[in-house]
Protein backbone atom coordinates (compact mmCIF):
# COMPACT_ATOMS: atom_id res chain seq x y z
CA UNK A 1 -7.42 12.26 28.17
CA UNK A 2 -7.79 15.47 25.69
CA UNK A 3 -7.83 17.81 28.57
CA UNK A 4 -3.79 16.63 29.43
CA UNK A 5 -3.15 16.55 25.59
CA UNK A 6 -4.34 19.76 24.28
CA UNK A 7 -2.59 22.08 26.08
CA UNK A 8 0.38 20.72 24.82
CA UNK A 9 -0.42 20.68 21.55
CA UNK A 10 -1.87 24.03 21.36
CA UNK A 11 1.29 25.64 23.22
CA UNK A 12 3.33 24.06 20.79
CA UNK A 13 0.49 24.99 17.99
CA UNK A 14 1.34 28.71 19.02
CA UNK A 15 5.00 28.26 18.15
CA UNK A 16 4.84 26.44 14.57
CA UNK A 17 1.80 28.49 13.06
CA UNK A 18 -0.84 26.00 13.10
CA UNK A 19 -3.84 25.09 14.62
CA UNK A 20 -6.38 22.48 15.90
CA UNK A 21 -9.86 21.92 16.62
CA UNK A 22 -12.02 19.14 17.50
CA UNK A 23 -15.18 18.44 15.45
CA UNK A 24 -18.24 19.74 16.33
CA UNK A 25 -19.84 17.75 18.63
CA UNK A 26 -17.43 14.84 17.81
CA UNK A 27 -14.97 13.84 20.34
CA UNK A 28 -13.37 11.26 17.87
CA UNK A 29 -12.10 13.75 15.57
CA UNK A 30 -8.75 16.48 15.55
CA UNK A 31 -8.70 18.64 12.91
CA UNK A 32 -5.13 19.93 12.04
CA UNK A 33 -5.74 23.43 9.94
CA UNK A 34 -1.88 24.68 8.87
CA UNK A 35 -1.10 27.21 5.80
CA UNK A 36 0.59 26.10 2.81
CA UNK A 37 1.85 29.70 0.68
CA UNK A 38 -1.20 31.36 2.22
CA UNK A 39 -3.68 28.30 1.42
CA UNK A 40 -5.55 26.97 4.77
CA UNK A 41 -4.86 22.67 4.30
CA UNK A 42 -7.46 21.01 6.93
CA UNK A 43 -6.84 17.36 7.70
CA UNK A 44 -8.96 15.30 9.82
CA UNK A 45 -7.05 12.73 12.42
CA UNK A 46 -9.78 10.47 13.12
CA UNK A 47 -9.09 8.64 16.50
CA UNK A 48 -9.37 4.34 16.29
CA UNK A 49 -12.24 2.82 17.64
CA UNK A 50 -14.78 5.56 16.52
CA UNK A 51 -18.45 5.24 15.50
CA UNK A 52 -18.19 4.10 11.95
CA UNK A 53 -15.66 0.99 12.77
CA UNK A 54 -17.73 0.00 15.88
CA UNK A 55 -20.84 -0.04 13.26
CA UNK A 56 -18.39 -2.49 11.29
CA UNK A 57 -17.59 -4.31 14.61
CA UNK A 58 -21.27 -4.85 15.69
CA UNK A 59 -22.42 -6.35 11.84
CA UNK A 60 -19.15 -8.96 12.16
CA UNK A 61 -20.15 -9.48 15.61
CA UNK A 62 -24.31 -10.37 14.35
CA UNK A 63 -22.52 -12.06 11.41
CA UNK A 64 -20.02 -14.17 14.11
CA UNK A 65 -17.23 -13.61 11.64
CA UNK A 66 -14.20 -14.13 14.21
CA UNK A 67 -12.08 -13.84 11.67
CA UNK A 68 -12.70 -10.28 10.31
CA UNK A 69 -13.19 -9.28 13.98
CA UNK A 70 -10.10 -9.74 14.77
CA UNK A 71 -8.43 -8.45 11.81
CA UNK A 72 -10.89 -5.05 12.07
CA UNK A 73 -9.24 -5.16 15.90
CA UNK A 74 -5.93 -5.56 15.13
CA UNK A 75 -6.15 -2.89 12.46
CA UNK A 76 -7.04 -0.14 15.09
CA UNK A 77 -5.06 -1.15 17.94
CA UNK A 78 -2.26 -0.92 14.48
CA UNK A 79 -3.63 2.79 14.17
CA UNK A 80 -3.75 3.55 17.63
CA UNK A 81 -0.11 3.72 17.31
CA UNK A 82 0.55 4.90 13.82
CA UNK A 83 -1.86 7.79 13.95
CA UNK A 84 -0.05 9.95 15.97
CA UNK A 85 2.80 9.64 14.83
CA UNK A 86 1.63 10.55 11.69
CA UNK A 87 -0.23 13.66 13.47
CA UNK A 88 3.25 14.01 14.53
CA UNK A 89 4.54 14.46 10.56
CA UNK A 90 2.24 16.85 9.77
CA UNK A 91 2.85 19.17 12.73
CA UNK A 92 6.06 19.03 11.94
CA UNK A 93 5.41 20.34 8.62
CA UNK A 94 5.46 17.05 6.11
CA UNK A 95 2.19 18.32 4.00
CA UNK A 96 2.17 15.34 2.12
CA UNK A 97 0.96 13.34 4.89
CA UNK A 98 -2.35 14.81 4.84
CA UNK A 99 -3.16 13.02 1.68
CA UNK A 100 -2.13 9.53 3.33
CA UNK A 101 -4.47 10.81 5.95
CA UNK A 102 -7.89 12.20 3.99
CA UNK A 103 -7.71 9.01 1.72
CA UNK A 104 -7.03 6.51 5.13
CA UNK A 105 -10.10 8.10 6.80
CA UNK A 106 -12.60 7.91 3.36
CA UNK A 107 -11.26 4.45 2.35
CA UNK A 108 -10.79 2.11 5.37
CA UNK A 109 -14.69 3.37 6.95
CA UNK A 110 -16.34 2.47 3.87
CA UNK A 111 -14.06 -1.30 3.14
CA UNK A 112 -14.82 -2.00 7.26
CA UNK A 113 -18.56 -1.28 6.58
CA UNK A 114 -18.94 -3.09 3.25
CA UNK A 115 -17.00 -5.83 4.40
CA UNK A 116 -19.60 -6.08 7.48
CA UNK A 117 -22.47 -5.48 5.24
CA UNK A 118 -21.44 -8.57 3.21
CA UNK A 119 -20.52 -10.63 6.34
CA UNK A 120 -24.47 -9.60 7.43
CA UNK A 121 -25.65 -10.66 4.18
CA UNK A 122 -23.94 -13.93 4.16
CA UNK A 123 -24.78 -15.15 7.58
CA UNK A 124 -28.43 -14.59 6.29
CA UNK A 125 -27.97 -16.35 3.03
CA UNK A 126 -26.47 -19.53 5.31
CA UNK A 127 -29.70 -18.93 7.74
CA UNK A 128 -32.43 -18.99 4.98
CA UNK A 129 -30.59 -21.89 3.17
CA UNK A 130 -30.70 -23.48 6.11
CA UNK A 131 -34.50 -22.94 6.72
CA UNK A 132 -35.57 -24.31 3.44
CA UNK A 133 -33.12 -27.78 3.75
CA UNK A 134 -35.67 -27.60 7.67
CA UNK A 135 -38.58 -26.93 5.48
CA UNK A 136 -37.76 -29.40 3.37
CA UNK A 137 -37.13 -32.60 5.69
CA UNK A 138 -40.47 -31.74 7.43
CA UNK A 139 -42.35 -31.64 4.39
């Protein structure tokens, strides 16, 4: 898929003075570098699906939480859409979509994960409850 997208983008790169690079060893990550009054501005398009939200997937998955597994789906296949056309803004030179962008990619990683962390945690609790109401009968 990158190798039909990035010519294009880095033909049209060459004509709007930016440029791109992937992260190093990362194949989940574009990194859009353009120059605001001589400053370099780096933001990171993080692509859905990568390794931090699967880590999210596969704790609600242990946790059977069908509920936030679908919402954490729905959520990317949202962004699958919306990121880029937001890419698309900040090409195009609206800066002030790389803020929307660097605080999306810091906050929604670490909610996902917490929120799977807690779903872990609960299933547990339920589980050890569970084995002392057992322990508790057989006694």
């Amino acid at each position: 898929m990158f190798n039909s997208i990035i010519p294009v983008i880095e033909t049209y790169a060459k004509k709007n003075d930016f440029y791109f690079t992937t992260g190093q060893g990362r194949a989940d990550e574009i990194f859009i570098n353009q120059y605001l009054g001589g400053s370099p501005i780096s933001t990171r398009l993080e692509l859905p699906f990568n390794g931090h939200i699967l880590l999210a997937l596969t704790f609600l998955m242990v946790s059977k939480n069908k509920k936030l597994i679908r919402i954490l789906i729905i959520y990317q296949l949202v962004l699958f859409f919306i990121i880029p056309f937001l890419g698309w803004l900040l090409i195009n030179g609206n800066l002030w979509v790389s803020f929307i962008l660097s605080f999306h990619n810091i906050a929604y990683k670490y909610i996902f994960l917490i929120i799977g962390f807690l779903s872990i945690k609960t299933k547990a609790d339920l589980l050890s409850h569970k084995g002392v109401q057992n322990e508790q009968i057989n006694t």
